[in-house]
N, C-alpha and C. Protein backbone atom coordinates (compact mmCIF):
# COMPACT_ATOMS: atom_id res chain seq x y z
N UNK A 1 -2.17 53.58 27.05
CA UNK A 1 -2.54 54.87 27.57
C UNK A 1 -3.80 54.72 28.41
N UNK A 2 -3.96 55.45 29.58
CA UNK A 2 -4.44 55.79 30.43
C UNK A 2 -5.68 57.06 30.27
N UNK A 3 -6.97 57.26 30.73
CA UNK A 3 -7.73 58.30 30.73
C UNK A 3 -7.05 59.48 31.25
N UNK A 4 -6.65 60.39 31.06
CA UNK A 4 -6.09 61.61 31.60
C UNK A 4 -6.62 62.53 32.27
N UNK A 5 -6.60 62.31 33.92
CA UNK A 5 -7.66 63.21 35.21
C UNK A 5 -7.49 64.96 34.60
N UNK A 6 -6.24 65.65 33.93
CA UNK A 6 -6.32 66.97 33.76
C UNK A 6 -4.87 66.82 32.45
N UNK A 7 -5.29 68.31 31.61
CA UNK A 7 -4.36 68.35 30.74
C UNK A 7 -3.76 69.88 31.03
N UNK A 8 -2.66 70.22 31.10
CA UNK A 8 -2.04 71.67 31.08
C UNK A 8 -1.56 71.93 29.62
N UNK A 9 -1.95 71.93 28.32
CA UNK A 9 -1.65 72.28 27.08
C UNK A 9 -3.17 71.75 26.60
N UNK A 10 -3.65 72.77 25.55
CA UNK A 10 -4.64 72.89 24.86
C UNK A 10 -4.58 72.98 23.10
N UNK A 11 -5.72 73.46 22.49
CA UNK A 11 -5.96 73.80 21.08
C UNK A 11 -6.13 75.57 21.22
N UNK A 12 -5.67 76.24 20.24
CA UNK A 12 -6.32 77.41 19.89
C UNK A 12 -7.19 77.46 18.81
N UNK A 13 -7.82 78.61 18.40
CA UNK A 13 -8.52 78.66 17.50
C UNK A 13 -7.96 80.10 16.53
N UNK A 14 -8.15 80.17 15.47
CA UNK A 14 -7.59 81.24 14.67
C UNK A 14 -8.27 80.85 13.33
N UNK A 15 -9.34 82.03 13.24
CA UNK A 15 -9.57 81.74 12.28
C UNK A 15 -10.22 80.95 12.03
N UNK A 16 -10.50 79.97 10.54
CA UNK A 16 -10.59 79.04 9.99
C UNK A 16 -9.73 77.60 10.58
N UNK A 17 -9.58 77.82 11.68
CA UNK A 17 -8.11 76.53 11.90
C UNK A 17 -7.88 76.33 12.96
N UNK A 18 -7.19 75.28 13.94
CA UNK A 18 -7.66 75.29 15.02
C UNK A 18 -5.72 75.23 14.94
N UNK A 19 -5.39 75.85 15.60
CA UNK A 19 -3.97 75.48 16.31
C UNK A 19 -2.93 75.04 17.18
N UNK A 20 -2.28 74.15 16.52
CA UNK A 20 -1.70 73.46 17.11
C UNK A 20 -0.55 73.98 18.30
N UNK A 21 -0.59 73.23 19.83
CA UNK A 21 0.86 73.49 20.51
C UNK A 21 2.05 73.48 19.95
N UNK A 22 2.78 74.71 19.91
CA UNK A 22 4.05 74.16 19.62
C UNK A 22 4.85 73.07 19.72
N UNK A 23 5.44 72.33 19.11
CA UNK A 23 6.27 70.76 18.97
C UNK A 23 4.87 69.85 19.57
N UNK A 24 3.96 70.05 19.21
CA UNK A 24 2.75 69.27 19.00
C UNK A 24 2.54 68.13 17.85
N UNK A 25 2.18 67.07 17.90
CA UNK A 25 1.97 66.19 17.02
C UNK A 25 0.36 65.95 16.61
N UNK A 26 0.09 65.72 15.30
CA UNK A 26 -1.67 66.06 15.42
C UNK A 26 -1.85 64.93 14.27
N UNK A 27 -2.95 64.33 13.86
CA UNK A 27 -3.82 63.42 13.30
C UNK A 27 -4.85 63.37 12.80
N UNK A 28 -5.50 63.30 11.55
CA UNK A 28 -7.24 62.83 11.48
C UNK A 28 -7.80 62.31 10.93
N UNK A 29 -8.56 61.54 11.77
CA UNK A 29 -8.78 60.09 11.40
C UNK A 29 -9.88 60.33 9.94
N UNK A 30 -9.71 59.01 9.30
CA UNK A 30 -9.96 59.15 8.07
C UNK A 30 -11.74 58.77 8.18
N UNK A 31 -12.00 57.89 9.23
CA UNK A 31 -13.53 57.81 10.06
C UNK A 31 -14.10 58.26 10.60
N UNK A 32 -14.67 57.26 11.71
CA UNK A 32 -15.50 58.13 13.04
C UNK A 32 -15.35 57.59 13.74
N UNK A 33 -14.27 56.45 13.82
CA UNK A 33 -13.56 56.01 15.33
C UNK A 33 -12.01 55.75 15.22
N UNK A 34 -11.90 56.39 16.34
CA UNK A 34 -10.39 56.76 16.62
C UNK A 34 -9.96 56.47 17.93
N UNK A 35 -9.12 55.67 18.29
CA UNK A 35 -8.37 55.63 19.16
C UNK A 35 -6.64 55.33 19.67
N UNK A 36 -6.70 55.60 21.11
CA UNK A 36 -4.90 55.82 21.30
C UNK A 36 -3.91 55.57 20.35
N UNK A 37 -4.43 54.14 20.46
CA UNK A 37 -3.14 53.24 19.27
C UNK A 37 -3.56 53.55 17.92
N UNK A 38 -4.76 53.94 16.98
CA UNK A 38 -4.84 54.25 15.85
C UNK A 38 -4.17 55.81 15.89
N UNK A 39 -4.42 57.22 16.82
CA UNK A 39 -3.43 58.22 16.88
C UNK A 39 -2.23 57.98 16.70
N UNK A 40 -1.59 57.05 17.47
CA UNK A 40 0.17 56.88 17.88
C UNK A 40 0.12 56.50 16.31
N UNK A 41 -0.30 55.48 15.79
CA UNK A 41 0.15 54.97 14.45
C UNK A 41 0.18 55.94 13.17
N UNK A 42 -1.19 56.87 13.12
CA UNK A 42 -1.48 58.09 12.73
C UNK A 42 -0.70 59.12 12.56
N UNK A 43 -0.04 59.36 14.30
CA UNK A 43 1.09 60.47 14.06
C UNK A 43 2.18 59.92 13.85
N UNK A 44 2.65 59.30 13.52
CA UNK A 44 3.84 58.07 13.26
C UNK A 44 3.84 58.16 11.96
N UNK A 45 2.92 57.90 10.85
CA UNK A 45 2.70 57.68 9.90
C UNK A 45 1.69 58.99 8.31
N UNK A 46 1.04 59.49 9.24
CA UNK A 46 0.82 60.44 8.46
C UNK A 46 0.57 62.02 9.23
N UNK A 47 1.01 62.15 9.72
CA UNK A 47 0.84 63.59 10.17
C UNK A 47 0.65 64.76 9.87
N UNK A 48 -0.32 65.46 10.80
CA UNK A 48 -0.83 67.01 9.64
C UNK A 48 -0.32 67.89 10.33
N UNK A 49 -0.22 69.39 9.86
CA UNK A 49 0.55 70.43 10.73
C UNK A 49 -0.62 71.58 10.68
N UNK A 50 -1.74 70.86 9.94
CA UNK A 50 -3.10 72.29 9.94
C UNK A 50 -4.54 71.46 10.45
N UNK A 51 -5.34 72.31 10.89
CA UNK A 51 -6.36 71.24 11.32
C UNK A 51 -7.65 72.57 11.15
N UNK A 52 -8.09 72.42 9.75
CA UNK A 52 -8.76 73.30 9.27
C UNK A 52 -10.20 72.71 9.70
N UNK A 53 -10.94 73.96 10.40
CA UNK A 53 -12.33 73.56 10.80
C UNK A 53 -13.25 72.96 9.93
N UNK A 54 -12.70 73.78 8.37
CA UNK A 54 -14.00 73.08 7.26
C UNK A 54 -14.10 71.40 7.59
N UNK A 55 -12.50 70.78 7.26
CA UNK A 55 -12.16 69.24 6.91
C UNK A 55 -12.82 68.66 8.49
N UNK A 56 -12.48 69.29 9.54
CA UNK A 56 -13.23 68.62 10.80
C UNK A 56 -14.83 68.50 11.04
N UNK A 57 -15.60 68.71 10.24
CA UNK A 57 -17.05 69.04 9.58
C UNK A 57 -17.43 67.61 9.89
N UNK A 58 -18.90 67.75 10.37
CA UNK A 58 -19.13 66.04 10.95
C UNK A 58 -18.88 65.09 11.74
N UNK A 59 -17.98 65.97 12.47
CA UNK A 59 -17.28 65.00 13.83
C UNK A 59 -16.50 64.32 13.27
N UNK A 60 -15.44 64.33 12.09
CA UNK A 60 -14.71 64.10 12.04
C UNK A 60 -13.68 63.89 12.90
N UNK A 61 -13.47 62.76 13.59
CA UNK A 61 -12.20 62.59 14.85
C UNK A 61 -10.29 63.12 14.18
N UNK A 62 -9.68 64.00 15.27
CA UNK A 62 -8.49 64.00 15.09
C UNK A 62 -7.88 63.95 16.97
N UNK A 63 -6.94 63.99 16.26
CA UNK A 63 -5.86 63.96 17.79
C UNK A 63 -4.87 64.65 17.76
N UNK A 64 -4.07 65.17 19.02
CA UNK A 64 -3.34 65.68 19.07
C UNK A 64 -2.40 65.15 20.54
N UNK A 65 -1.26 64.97 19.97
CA UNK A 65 -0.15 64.42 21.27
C UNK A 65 1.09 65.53 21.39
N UNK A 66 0.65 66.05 22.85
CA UNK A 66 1.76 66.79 23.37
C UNK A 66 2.73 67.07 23.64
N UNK A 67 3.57 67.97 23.42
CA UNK A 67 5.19 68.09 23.23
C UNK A 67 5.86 67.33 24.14
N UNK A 68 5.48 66.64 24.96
CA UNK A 68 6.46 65.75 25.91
C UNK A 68 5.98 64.40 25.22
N UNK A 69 4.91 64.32 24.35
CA UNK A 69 4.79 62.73 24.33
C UNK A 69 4.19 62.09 25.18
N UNK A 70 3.42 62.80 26.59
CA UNK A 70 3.12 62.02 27.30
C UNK A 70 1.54 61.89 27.63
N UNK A 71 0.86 62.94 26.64
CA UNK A 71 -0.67 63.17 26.83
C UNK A 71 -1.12 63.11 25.30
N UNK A 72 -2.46 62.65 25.10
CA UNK A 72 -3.20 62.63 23.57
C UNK A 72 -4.67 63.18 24.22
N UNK A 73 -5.14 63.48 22.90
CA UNK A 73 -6.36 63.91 23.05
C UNK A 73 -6.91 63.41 21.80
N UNK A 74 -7.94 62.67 21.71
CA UNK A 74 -8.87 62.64 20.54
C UNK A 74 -9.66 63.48 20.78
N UNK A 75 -9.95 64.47 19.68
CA UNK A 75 -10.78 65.24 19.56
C UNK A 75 -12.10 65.28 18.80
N UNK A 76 -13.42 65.74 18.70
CA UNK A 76 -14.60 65.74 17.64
C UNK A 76 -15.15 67.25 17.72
N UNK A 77 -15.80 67.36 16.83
CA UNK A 77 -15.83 69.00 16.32
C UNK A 77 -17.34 69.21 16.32
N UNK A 78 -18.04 69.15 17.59
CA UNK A 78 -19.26 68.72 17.43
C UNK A 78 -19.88 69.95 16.49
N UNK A 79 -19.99 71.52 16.90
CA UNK A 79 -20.61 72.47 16.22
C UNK A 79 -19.37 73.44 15.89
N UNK A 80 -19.04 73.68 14.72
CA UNK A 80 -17.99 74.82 14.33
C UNK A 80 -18.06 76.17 14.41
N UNK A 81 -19.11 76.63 14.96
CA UNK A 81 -19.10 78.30 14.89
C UNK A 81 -19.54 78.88 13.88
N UNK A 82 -20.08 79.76 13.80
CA UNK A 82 -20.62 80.89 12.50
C UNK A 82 -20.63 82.19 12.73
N UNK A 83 -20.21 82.97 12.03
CA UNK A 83 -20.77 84.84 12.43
C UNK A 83 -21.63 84.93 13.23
N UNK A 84 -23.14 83.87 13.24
CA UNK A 84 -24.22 84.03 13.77
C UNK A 84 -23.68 83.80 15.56
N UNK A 85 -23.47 82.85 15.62
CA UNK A 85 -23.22 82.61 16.88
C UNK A 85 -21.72 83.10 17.42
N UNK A 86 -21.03 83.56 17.41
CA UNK A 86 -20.03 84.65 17.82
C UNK A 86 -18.63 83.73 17.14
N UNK A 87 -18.98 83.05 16.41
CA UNK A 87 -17.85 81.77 15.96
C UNK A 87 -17.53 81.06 17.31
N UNK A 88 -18.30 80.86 18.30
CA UNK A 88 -18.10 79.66 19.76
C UNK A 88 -17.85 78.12 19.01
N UNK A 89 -17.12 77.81 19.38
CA UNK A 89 -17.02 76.18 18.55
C UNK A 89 -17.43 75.47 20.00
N UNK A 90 -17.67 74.03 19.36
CA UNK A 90 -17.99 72.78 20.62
C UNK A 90 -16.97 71.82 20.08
N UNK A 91 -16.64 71.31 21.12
CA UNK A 91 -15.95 69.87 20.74
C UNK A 91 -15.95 68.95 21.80
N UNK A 92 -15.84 67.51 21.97
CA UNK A 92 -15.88 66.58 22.58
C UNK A 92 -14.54 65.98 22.59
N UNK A 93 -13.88 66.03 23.94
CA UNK A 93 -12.60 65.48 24.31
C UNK A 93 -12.42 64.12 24.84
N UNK A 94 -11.29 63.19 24.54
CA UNK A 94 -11.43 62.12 25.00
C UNK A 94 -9.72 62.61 25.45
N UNK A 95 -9.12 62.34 26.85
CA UNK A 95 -8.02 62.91 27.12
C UNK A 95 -7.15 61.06 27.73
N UNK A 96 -6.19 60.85 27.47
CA UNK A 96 -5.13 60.46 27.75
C UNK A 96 -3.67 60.20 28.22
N UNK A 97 -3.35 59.49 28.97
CA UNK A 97 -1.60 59.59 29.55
C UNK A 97 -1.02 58.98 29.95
N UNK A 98 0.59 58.64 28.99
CA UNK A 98 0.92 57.50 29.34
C UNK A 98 1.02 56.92 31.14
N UNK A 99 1.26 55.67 30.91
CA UNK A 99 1.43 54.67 32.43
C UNK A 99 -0.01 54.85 32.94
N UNK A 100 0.10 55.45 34.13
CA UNK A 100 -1.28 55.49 35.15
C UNK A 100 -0.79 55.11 36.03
């Protein structure tokens, strides 16, 4: 996989949880480094269908690969939001796609 110049499918947020694209595949890493081939193996092998803001706490890395299969994103959860601050979350994207 390739750095990915633009992505047309995203994350939502709801709540407590960040949500997934439909026929979306998602991941999270059990560390703090994550990459392409540890995702592919990840969603291959253990896959989640919820990606609750608490568990992403710490920059916890996850990923998410898009319904065609042809884009990933590692994601990090830099600040989660609070009442105080209007619940705005931050996160740090690392974007991907196959070939190039």
């Amino acid at each position: 996989m390739v750095p990915a110049e633009t992505s047309d499918w995203f994350l939502a947020r709801s709540g407590d949880a960040f949500v997934l694209p439909e026929d979306s595949d998602a991941f999270v890493g059990a560390g703090y480094v994550l990459g392409p081939a540890d995702c592919e193996r990840g969603i291959g092998t253990e896959p989640v269908t919820e990606l609750l803001i608490d568990d992403l706490a710490d920059e916890r890395p996850f990923c998410v690969r898009s319904p065609d299969g042809e884009e990933l994103v590692i994601v990090r959860l830099v600040h989660p939001g609070t009442e105080e601050d209007d619940g705005s979350v931050t996160v740090v994207l690392s974007s991907y796609t196959r070939g190039g």
